[in-house]
C-alpha atoms as a PDB file:
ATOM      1  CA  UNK A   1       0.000   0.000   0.000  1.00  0.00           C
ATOM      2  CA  UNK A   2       0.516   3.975  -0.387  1.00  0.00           C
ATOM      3  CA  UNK A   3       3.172   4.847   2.605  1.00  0.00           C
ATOM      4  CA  UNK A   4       0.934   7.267   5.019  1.00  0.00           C
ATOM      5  CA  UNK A   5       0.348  10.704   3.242  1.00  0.00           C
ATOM      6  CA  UNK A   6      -0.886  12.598   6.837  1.00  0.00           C
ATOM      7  CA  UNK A   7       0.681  12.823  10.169  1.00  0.00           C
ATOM      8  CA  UNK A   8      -0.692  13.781  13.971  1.00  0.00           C
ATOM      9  CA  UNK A   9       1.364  16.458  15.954  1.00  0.00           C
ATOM     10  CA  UNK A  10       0.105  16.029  19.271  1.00  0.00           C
ATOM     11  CA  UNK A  11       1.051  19.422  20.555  1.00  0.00           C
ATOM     12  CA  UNK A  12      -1.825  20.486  23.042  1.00  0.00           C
ATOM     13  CA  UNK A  13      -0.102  19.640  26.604  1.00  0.00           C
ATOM     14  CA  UNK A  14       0.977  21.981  29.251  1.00  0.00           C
ATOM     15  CA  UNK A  15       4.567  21.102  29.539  1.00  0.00           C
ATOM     16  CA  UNK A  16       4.763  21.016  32.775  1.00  0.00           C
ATOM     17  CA  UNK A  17       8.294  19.579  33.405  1.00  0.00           C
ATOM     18  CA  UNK A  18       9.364  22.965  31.349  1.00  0.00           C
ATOM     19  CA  UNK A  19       8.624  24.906  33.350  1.00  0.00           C
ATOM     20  CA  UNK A  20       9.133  28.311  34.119  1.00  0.00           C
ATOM     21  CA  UNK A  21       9.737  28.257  30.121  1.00  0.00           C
ATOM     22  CA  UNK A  22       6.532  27.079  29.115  1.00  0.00           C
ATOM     23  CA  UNK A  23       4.884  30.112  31.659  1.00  0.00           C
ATOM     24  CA  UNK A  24       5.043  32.322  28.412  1.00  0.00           C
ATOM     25  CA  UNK A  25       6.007  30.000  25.487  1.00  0.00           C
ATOM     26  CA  UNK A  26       4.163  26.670  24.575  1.00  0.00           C
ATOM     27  CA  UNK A  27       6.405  23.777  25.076  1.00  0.00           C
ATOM     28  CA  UNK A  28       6.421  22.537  20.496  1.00  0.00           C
ATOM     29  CA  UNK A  29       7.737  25.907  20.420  1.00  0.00           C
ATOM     30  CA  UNK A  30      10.773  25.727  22.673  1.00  0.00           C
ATOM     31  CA  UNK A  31      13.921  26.054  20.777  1.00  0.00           C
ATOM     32  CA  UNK A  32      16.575  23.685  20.543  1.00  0.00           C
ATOM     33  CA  UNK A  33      19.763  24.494  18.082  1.00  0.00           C
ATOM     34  CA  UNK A  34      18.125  27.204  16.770  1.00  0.00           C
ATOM     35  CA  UNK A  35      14.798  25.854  15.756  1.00  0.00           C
ATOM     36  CA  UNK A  36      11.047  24.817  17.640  1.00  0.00           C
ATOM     37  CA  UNK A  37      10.659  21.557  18.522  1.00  0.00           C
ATOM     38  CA  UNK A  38       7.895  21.340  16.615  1.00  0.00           C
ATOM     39  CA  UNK A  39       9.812  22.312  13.540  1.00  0.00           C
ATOM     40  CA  UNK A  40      11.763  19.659  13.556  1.00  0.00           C
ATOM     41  CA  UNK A  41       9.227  17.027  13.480  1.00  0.00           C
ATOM     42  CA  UNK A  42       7.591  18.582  11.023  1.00  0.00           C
ATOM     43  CA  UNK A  43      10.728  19.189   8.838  1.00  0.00           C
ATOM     44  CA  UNK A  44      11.348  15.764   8.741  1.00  0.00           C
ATOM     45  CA  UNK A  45       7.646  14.808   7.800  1.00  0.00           C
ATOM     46  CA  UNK A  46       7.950  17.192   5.384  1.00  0.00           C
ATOM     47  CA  UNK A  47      11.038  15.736   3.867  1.00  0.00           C
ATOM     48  CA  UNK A  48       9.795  12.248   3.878  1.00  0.00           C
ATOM     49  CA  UNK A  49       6.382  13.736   1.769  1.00  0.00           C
ATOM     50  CA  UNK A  50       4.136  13.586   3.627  1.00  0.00           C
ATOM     51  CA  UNK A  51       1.738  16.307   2.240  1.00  0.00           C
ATOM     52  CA  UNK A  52      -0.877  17.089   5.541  1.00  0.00           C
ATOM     53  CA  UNK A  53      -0.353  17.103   9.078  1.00  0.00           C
ATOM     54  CA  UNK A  54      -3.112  17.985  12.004  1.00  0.00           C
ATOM     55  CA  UNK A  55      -1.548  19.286  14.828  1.00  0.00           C
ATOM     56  CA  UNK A  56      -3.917  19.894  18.296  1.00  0.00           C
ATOM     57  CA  UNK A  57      -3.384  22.732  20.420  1.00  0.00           C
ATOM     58  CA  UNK A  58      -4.438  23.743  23.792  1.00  0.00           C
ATOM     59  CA  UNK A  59      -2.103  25.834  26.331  1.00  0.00           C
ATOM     60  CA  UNK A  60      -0.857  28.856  24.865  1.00  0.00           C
ATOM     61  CA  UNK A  61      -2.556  27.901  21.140  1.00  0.00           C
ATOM     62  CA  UNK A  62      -2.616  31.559  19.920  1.00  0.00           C
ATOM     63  CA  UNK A  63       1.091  31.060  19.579  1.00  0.00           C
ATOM     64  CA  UNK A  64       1.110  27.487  18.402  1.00  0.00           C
ATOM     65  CA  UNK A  65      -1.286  28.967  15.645  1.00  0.00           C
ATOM     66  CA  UNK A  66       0.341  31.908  14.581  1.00  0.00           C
ATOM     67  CA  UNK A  67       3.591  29.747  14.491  1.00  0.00           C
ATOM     68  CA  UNK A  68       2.181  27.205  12.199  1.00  0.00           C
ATOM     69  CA  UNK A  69       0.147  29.157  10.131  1.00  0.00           C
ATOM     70  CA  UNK A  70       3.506  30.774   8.064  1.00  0.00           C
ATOM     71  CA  UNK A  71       4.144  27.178   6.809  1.00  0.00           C
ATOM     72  CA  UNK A  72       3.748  26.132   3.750  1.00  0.00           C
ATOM     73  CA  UNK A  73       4.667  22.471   3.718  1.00  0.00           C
ATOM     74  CA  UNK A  74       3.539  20.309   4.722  1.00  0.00           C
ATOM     75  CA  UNK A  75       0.021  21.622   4.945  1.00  0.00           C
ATOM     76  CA  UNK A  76      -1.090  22.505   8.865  1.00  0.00           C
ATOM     77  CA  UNK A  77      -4.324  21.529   9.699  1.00  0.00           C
ATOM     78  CA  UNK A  78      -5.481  22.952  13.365  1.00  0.00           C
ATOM     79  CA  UNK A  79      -7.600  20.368  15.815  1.00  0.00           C
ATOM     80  CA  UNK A  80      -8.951  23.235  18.800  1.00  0.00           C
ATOM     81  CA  UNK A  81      -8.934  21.504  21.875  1.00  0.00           C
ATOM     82  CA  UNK A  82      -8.632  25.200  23.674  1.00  0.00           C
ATOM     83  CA  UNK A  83     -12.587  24.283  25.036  1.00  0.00           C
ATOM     84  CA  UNK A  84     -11.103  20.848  26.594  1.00  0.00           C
ATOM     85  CA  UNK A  85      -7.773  19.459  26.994  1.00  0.00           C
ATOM     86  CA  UNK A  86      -8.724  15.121  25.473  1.00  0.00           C
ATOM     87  CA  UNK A  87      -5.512  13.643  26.585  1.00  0.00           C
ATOM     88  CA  UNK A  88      -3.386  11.345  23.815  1.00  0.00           C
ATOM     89  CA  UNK A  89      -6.140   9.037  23.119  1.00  0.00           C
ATOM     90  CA  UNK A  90      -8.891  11.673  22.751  1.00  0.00           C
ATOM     91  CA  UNK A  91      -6.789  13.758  21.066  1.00  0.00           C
ATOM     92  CA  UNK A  92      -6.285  11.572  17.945  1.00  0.00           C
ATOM     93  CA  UNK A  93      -9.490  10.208  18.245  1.00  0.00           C
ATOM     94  CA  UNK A  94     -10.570  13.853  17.692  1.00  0.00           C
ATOM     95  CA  UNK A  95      -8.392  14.382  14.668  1.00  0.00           C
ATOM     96  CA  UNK A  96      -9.837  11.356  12.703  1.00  0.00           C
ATOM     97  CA  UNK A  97     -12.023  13.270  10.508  1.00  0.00           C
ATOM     98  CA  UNK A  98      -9.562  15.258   9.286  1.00  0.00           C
ATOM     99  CA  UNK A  99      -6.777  12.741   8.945  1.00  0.00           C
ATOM    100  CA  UNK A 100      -9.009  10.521   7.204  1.00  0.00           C
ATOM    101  CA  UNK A 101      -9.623   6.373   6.727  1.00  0.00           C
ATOM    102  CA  UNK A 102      -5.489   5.451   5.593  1.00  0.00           C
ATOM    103  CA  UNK A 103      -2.882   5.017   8.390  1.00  0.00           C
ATOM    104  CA  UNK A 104      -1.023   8.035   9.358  1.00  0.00           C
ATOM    105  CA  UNK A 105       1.968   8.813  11.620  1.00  0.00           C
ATOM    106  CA  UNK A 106       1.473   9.390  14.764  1.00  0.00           C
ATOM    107  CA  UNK A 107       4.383  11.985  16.600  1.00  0.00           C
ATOM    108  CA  UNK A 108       4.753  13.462  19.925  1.00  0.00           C
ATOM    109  CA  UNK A 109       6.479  16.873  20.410  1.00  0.00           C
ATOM    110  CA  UNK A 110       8.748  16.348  22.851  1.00  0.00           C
ATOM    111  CA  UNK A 111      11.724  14.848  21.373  1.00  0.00           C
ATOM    112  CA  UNK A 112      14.094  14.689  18.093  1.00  0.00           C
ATOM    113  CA  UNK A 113      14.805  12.091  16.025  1.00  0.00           C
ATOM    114  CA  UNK A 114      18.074  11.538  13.563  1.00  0.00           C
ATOM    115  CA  UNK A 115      18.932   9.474  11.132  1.00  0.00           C
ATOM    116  CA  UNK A 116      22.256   6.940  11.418  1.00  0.00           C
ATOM    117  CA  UNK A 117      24.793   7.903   8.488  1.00  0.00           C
ATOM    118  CA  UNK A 118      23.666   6.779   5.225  1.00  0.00           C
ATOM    119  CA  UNK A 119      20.174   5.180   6.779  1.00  0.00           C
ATOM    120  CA  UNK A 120      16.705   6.622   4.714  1.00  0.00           C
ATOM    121  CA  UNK A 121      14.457   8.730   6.837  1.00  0.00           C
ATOM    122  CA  UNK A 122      13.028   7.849  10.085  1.00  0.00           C
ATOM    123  CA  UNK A 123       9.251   8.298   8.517  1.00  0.00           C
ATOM    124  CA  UNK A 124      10.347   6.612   5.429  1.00  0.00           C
ATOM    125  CA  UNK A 125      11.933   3.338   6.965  1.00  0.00           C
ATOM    126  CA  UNK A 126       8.596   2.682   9.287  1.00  0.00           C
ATOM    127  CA  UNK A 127       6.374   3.461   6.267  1.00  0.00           C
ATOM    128  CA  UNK A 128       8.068   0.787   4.698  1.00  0.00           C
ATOM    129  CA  UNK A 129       7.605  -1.546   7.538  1.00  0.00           C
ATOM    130  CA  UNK A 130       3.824  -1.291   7.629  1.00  0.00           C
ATOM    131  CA  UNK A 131       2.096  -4.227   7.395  1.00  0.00           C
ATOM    132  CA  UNK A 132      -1.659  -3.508   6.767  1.00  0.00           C
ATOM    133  CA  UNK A 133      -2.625  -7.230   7.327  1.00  0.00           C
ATOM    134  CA  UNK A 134      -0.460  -7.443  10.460  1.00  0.00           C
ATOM    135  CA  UNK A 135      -0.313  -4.015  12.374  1.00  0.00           C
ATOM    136  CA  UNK A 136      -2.900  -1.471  13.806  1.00  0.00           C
ATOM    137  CA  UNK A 137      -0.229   0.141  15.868  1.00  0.00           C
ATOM    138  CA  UNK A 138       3.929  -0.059  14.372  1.00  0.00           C
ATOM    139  CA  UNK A 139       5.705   1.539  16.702  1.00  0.00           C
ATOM    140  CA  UNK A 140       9.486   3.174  16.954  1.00  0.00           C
ATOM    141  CA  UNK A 141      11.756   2.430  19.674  1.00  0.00           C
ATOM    142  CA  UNK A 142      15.015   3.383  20.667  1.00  0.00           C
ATOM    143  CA  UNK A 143      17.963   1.291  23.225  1.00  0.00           C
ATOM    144  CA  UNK A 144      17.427   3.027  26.351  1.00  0.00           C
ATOM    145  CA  UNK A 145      20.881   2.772  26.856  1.00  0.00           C
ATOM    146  CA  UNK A 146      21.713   5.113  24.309  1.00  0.00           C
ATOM    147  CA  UNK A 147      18.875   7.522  24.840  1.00  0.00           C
ATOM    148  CA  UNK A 148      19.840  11.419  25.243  1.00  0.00           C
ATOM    149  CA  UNK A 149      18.268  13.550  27.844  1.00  0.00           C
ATOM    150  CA  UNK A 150      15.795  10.259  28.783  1.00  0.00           C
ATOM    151  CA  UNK A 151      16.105   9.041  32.559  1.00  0.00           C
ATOM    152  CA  UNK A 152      13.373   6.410  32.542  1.00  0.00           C
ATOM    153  CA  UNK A 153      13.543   2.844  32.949  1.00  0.00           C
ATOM    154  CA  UNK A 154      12.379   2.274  29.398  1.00  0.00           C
ATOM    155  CA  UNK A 155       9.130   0.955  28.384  1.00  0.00           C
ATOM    156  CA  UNK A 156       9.299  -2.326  25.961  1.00  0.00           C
ATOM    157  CA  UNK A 157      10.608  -5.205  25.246  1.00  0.00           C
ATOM    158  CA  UNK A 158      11.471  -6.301  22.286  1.00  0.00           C
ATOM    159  CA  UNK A 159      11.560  -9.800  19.946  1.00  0.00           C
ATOM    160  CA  UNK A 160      13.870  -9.681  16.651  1.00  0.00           C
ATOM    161  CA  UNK A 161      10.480 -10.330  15.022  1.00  0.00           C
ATOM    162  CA  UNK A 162       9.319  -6.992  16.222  1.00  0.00           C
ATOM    163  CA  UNK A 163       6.986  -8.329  18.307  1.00  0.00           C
ATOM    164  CA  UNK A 164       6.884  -6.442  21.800  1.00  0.00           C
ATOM    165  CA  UNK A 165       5.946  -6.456  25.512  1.00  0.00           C
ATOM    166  CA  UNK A 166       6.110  -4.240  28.496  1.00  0.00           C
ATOM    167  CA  UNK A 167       8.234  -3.553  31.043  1.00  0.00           C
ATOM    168  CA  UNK A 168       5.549  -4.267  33.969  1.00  0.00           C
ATOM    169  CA  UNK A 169       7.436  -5.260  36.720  1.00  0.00           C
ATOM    170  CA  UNK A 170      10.682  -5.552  35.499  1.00  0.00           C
ATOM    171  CA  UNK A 171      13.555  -3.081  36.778  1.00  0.00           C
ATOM    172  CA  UNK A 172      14.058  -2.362  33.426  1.00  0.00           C
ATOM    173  CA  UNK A 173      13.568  -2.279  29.735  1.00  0.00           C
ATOM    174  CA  UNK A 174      16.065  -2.259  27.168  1.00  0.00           C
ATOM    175  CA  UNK A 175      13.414   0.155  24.952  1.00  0.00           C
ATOM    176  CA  UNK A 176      11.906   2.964  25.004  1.00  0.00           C
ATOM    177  CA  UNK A 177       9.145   4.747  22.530  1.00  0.00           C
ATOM    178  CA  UNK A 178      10.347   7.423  20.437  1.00  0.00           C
ATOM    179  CA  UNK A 179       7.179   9.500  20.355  1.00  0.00           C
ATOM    180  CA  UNK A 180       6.745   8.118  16.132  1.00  0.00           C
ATOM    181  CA  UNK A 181       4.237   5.543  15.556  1.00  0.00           C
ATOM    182  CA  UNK A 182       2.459   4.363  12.244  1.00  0.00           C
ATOM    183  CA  UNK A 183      -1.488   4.046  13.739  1.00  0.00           C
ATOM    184  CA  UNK A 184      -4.694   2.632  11.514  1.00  0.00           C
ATOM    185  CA  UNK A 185      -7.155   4.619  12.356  1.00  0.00           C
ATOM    186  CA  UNK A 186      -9.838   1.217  12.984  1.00  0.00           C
ATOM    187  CA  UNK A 187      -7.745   0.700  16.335  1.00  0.00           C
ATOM    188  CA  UNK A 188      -9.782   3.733  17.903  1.00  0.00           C
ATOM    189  CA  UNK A 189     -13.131   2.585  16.337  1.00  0.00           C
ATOM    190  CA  UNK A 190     -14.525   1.634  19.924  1.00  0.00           C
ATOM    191  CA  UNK A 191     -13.529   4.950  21.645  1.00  0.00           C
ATOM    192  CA  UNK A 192     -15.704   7.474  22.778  1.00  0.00           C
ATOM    193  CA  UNK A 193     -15.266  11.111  22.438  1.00  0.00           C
ATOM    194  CA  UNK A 194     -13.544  11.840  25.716  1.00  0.00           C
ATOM    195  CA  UNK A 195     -10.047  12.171  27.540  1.00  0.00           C
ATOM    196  CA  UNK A 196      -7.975   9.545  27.694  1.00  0.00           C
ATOM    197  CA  UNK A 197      -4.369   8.162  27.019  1.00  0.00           C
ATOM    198  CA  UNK A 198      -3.330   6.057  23.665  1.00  0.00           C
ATOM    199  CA  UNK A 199      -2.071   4.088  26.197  1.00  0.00           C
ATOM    200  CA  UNK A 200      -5.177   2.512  25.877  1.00  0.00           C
ATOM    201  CA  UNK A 201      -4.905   1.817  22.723  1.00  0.00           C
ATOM    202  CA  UNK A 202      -1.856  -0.030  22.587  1.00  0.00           C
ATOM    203  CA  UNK A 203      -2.651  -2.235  25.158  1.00  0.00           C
ATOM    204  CA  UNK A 204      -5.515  -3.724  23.327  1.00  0.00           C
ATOM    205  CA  UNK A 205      -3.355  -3.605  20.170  1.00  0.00           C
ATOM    206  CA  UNK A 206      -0.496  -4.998  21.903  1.00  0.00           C
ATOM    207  CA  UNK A 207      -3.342  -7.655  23.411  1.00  0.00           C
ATOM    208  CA  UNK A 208      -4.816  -8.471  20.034  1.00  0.00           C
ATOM    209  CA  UNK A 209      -1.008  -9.234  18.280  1.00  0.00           C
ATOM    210  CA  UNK A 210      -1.526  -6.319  15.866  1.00  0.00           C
ATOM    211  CA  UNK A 211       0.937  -3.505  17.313  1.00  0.00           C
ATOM    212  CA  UNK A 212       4.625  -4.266  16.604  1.00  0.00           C
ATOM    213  CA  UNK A 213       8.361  -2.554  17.103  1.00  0.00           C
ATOM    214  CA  UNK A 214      10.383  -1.067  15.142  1.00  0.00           C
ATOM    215  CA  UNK A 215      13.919   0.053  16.213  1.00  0.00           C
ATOM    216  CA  UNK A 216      15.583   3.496  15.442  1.00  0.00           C
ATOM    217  CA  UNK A 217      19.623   3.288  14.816  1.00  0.00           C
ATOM    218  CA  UNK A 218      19.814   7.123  14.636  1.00  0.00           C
ATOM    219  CA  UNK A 219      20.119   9.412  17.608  1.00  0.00           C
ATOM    220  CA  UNK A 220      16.851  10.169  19.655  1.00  0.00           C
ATOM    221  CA  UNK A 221      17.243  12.926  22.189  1.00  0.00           C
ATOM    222  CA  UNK A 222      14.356  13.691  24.579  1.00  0.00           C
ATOM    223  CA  UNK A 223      13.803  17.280  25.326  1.00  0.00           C
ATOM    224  CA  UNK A 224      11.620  17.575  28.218  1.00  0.00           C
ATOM    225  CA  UNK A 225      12.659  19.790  30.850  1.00  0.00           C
ATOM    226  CA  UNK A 226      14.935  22.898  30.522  1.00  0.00           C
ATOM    227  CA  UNK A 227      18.225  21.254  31.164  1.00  0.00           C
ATOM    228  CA  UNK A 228      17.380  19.037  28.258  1.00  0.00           C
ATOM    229  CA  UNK A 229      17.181  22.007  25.933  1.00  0.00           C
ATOM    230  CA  UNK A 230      20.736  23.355  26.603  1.00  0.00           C
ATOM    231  CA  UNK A 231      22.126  20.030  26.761  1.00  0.00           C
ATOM    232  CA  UNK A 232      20.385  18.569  23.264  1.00  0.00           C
ATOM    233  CA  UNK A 233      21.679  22.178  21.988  1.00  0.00           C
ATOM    234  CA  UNK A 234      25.109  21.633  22.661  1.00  0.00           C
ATOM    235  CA  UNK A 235      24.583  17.810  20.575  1.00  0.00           C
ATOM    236  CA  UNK A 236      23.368  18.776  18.166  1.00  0.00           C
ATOM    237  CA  UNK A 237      25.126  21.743  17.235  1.00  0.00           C
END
C-alpha cells in the first residue's frame, strides 16, 4: 500500500516539566539548536512527503497557531482543543475526521529524532515496515541505553520479530518509545469522544497481536525539561 500521506502532531499539553519556560512559550515551540521543537518534526515529515499534518493545540494555542500558520509544507491543519484538553487518546481520536480512513503517523512533540549515516528517513523506513494485514499500531523504539536527555527505565521489550511487551514489573527495559508511531485509524473505532491516554490503545493492540516494534539506529534525544534544551543544543550543534 501507499506509505501514510498525513501525520498527527500532538502538541496540546501543558509542559509542565518545562517549566518556568513554558509560563510564556508553549512547550512545540521551545527552541533547541536554533529551531522549535515542533519544527523539527515537522521538517522531517515534510522531507519524507508527507503532504498534511493535524496538529492539536491547547495551552498557549494563539502562539502554536500563529507559528504554524507561516508554513507552507507540509500543509497545517489545526484540531482546537482550547474548550477541553482530550488527553493522547482523545486527542487523535478527535483528529480522525480530518486525517481521514489510511494510516497516518502518529508523533509526539517532545523529542528529536536523527537518522544513522547513510540510513533513509526515520518516517520513510517505518512506512516501509507497515504491514496492513499485520499491524494497527507499528511503533518506533530506541535502546534506552543510548537515549539522550531520557532518565526512565524504558518501556518495551522487544523480539527480533518486532513483536513487543512491556516492562511491567521488570527493573528495566532495554526500549523505550520514540514518540513516532504508524497508527490505523480502525484501532480507535470503539472509543468514545472523551479524555484519555493512547495508552489505551496499545494495550488492546499490543493484546490483540496487531501492534509491533520497530527500532531506530539514529540518535533520539528527549527534550523535556529545561536542562534538556541546553544540553540537546550543545549535541546537536
Amino acid at each position: 500500500m501507499a506509505r501514510p500521506a498525513k501525520a498527527m502532531l500532538l502538541a496540546a499539553g501543558l509542559g509542565t516539566r518545562m517549566r518556568p519556560i513554558t509560563l510564556n512559550t508553549p512547550k512545540p515551540l521551545v527552541e533547541v539548536a536554533g529551531k522549535a521543537l515542533i519544527d523539527w518534526t515537522l521538517d522531517s515529515l515534510r522531507d519524507a512527503g508527507v503532504t498534511e499534518v493535524v496538529t492539536n493545540v491547547h495551552h498557549l494555542a494563539d502562539q502554536l497557531c500563529a507559528h504554524l500558520s507561516k508554513r507552507a509544507r507540509p500543509r497545517v491543519i489545526i484540531s482546537d482543543e482550547t474548550a477541553q484538553l482530550l488527553d493522547t487518546g482523545g486527542g487523535v481520536l478527535k483528529a480522525l475526521p480530518l486525517l481521514g480512513t489510511d494510516p497516518f503517523f502518529c508523533c509526539n512533540c517532545d523529542a528529536i529524532v536523527t537518522e544513522a549515516a547513510a540510513s533513509p528517513s526515520v518516517f520513510s523506513r517505518i512506512a516501509d515496515g507497515w504491514d496492513d494485514a499485520r499491524h494497527d499500531v507499528l511503533m518506533l523504539v530506541t535502546p534506552t541505553a543510548t537515549a539522550s536527555g531520557y532518565d526512565g527505565l524504558g518501556d518495551f521489550f522487544v523480539e527480533t520479530d518486532g513483536t513487543m511487551c512491556r516492562r511491567g514489573d521488570a527493573a528495566g527495559a532495554p526500549y523505550v518509545y520514540t514518540g513516532v508511531s504508524v497508527v490505523h485509524p480502525r484501532v480507535l473505532a470503539v472509543e468514545k469522544p472523551e479524555p484519555f491516554s493512547i495508552n489505551r490503545v496499545w494495550d488492546r493492540a499490543l493484546a490483540a497481536g496487531r501492534m509491533q516494534a520497530m527500532i531506530h539506529d539514529g540518535g533520539w534525544y528527549h527534550v523535556g525539561t529545561p536542562d534538556a534544551v541546553t544540553a540537546t543544543t550543545a549535541l546537536l550543534r
